[in-house]
C-alpha atoms as a PDB file:
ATOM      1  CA  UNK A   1      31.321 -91.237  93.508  1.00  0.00           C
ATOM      2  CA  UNK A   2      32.930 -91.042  90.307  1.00  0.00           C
ATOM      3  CA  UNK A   3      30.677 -90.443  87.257  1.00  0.00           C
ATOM      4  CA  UNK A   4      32.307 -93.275  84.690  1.00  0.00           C
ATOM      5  CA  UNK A   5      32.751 -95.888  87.328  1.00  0.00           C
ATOM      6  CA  UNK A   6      31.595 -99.497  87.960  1.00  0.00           C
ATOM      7  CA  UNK A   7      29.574-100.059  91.107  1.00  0.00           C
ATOM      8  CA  UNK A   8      30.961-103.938  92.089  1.00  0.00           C
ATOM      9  CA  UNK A   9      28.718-105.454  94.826  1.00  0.00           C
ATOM     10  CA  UNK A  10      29.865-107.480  97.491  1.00  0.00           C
ATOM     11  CA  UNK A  11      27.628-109.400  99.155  1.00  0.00           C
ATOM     12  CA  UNK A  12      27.701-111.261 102.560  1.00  0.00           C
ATOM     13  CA  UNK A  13      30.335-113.844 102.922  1.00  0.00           C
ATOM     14  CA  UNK A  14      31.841-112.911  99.509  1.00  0.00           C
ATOM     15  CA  UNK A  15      34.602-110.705  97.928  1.00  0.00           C
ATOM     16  CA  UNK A  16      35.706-108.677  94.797  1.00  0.00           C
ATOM     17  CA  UNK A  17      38.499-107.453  92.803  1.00  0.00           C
ATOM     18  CA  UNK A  18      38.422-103.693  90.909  1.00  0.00           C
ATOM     19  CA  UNK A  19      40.633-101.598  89.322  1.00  0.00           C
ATOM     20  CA  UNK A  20      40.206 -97.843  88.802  1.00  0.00           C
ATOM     21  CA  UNK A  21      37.794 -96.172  88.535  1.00  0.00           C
ATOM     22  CA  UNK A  22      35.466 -99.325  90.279  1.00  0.00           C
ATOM     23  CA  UNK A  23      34.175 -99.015  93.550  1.00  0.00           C
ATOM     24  CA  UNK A  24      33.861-102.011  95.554  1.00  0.00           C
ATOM     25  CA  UNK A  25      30.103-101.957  97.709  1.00  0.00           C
ATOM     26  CA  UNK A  26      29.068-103.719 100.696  1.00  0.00           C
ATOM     27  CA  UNK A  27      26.311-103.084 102.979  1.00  0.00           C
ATOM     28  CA  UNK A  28      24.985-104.597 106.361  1.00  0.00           C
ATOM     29  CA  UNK A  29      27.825-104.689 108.464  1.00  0.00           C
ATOM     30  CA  UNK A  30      27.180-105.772 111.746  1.00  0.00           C
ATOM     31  CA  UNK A  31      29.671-108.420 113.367  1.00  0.00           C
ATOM     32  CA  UNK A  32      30.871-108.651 110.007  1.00  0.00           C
ATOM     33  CA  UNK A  33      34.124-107.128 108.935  1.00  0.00           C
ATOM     34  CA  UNK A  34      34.258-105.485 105.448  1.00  0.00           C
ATOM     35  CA  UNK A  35      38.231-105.765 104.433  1.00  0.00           C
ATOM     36  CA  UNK A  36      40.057-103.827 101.510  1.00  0.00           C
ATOM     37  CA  UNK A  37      43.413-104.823 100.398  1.00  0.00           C
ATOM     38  CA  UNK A  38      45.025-102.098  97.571  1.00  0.00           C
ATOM     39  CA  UNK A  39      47.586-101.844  95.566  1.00  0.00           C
ATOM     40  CA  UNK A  40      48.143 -97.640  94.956  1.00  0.00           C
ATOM     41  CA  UNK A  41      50.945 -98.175  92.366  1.00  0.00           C
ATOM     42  CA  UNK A  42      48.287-100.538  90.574  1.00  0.00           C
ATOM     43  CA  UNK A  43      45.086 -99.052  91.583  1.00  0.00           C
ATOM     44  CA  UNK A  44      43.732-102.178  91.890  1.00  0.00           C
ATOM     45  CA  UNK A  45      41.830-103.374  95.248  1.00  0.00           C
ATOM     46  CA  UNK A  46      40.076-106.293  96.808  1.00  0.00           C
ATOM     47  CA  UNK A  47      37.609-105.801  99.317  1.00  0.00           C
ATOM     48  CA  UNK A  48      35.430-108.757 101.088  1.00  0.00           C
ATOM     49  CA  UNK A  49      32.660-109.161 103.138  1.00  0.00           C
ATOM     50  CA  UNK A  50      33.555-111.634 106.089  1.00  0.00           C
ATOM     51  CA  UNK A  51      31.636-112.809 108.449  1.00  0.00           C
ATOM     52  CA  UNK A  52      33.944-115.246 111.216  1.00  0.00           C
ATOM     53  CA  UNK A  53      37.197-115.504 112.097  1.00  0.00           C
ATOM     54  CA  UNK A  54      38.486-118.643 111.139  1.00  0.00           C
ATOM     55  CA  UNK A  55      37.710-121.715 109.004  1.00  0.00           C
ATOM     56  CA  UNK A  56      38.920-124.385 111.909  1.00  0.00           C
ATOM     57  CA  UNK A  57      36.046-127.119 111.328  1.00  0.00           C
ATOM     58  CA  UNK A  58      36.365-128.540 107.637  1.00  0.00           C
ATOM     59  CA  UNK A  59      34.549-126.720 104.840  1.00  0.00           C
ATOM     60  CA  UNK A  60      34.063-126.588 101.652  1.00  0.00           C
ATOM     61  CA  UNK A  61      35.751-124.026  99.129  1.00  0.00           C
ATOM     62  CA  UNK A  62      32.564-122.261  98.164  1.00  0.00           C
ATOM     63  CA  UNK A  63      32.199-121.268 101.678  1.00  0.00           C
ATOM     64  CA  UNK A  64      36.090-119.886 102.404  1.00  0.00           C
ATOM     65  CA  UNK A  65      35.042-116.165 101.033  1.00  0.00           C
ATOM     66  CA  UNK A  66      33.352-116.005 104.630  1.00  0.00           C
ATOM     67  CA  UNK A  67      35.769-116.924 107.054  1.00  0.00           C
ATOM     68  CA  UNK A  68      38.750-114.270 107.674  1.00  0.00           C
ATOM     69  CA  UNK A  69      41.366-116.994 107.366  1.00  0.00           C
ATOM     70  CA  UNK A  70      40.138-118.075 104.025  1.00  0.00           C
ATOM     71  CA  UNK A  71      38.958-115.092 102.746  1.00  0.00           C
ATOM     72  CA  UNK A  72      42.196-112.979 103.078  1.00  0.00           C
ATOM     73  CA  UNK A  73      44.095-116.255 101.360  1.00  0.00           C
ATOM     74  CA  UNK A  74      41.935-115.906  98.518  1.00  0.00           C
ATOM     75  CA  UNK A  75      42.099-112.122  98.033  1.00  0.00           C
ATOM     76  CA  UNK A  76      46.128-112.173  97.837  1.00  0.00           C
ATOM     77  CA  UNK A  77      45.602-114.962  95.349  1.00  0.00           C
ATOM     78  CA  UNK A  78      43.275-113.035  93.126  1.00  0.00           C
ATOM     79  CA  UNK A  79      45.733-109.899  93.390  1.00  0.00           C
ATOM     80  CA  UNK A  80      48.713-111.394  93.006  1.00  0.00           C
ATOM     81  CA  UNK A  81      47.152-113.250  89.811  1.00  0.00           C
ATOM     82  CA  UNK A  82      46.606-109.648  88.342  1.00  0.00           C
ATOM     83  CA  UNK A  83      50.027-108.790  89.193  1.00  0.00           C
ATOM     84  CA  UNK A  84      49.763-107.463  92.975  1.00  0.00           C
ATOM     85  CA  UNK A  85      52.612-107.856  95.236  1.00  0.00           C
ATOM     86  CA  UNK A  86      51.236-108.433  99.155  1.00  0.00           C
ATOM     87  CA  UNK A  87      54.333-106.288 100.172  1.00  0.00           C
ATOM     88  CA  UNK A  88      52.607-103.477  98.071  1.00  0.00           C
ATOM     89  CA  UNK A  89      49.565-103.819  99.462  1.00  0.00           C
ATOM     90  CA  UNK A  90      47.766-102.174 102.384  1.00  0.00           C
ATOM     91  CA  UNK A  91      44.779-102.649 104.353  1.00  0.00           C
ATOM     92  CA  UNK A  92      41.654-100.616 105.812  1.00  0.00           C
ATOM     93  CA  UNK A  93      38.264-102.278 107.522  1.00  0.00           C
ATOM     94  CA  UNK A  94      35.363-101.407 108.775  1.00  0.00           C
ATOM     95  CA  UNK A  95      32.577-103.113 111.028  1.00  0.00           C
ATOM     96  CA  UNK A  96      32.626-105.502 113.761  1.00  0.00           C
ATOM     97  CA  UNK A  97      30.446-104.201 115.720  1.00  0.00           C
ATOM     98  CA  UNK A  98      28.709-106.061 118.835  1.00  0.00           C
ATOM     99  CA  UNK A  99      25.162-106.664 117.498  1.00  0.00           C
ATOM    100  CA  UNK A 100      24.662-109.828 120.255  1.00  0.00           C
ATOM    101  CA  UNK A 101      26.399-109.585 123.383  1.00  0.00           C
ATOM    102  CA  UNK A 102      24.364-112.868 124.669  1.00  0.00           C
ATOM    103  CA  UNK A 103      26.703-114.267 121.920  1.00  0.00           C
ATOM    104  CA  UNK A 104      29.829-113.256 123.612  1.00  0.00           C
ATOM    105  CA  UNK A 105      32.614-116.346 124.515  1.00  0.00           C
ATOM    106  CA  UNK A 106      35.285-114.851 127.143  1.00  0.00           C
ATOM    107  CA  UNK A 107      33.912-111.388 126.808  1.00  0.00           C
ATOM    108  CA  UNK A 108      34.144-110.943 123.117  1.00  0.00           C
ATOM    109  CA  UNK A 109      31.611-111.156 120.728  1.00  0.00           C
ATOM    110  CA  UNK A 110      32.285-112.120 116.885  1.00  0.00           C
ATOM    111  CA  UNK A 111      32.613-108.564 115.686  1.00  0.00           C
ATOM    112  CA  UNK A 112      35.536-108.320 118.665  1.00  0.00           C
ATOM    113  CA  UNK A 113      37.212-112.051 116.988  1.00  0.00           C
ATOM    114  CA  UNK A 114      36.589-110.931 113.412  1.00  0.00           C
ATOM    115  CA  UNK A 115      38.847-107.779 113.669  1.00  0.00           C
ATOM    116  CA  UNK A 116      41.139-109.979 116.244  1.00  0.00           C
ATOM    117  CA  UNK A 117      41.708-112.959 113.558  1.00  0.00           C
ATOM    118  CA  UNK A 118      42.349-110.034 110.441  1.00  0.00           C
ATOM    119  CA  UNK A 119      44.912-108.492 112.191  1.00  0.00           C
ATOM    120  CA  UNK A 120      46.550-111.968 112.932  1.00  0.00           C
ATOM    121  CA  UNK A 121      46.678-112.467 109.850  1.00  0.00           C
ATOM    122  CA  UNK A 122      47.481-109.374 107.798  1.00  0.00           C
ATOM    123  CA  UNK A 123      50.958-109.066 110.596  1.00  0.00           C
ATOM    124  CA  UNK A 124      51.582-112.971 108.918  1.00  0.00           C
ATOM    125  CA  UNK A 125      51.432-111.486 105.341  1.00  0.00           C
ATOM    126  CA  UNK A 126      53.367-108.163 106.882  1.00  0.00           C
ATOM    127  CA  UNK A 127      50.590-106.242 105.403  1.00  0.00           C
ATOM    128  CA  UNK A 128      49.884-102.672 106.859  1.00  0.00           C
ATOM    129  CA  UNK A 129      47.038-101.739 108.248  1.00  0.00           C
ATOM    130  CA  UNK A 130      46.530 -97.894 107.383  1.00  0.00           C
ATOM    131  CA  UNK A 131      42.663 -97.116 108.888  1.00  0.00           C
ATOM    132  CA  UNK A 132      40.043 -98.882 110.268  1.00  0.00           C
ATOM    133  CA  UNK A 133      36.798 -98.347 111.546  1.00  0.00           C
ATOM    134  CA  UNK A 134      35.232-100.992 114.116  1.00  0.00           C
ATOM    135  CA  UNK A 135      33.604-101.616 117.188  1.00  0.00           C
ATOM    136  CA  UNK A 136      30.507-100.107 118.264  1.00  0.00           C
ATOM    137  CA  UNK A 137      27.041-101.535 118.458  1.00  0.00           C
ATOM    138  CA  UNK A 138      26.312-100.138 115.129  1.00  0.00           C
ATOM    139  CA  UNK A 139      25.911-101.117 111.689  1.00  0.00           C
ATOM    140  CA  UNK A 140      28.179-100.030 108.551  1.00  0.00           C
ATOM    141  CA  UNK A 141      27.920-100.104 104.391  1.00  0.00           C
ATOM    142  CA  UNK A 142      31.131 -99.464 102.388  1.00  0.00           C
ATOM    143  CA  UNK A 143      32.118 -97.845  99.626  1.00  0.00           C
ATOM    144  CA  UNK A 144      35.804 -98.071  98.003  1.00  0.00           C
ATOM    145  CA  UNK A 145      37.150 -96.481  95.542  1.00  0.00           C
ATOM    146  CA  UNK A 146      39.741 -98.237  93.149  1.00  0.00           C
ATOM    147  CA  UNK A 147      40.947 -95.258  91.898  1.00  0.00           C
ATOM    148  CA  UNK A 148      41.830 -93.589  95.242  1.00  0.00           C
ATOM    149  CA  UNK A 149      42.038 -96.202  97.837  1.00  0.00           C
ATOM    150  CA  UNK A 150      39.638 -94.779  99.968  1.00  0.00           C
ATOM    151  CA  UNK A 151      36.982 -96.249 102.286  1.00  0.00           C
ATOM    152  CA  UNK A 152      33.787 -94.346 102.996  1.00  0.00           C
ATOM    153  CA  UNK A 153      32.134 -95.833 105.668  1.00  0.00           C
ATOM    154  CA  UNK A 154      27.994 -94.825 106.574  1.00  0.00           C
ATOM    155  CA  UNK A 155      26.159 -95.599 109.002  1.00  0.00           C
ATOM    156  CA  UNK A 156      23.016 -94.226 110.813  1.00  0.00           C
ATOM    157  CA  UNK A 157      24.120 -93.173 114.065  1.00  0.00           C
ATOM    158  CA  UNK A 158      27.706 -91.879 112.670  1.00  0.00           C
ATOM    159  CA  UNK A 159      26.668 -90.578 109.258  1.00  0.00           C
ATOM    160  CA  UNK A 160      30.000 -90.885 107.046  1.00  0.00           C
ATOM    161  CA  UNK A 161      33.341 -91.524 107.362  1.00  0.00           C
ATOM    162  CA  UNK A 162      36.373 -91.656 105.193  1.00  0.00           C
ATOM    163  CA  UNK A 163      39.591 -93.893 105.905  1.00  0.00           C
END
């Protein structure tokens, strides 16, 4: 971790913009899907904590950070604000994992329709998906870094990974 940096923490159902040198922290992934969008020529990067697929039954906008429909519309708002180009951009994720098979619907559990709805929807915005980490039955906390694009993913049972 870089010495002069800003640790930004995302928290559940939330999400974050940095630019260089920030990282971008979440923790507690289960079923949950942590998501970084980046911008290398800008070293600027979004990353957000989601925890369901879609936002199909009505809501209200202080809720949308959590669904992956929602949440990925807002991140390419807030980068594109700051001068981000979604053609620029490309993606890494980590997480959904299947914490509750009881939970399952058709054999797949949320974790398995989290990373299912993301990439629906980063092939809509033609964004490219350069690493991911997901699946399992284990939990994940992210760290990424601003200034280099990259994800390092920790958990227990895996130690850590970099994407």
């Amino acid at each position: 971790m870089a010495v002069d940096c800003n640790i930004i923490k995302v928290k559940i159902a939330d999400y974050k913009i940095g630019a260089a040198p920030d990282i971008l922290v979440t923790n507690g992934l289960g079923s949950c899907v942590g998501l970084s969008l980046y911008d290398k020529e800008k070293k600027m990067g979004c990353l957000a904590h989601i925890m369901l697929p879609n936002s199909t039954k009505a809501v209200e906008e202080k809720f949308y950070p959590r669904y992956a429909d929602t949440a990925i519309n807002l991140m390419l708002e807030k980068l594109g604000h700051n001068g981000c180009s979604s053609i620029s951009l490309e993606a890494k994720m980590a997480g959904g994992a299947s914490m509750f098979p009881a939970l399952k619907k058709e054999n797949k559990g949320v974790g398995d329709r989290n990373v299912e709805a993301i990439l629906e929807i980063l092939q809509t915005h033609e964004i490219r998906l350069i690493g991911s980490d997901t699946g399992g039955s284990y939990g994940r906390s992210i760290e990424f870094s601003t200034d280099s694009g990259k994800m390092s993913i920790k958990s227990i049972q895996h130690g850590i990974l970099e994407i």
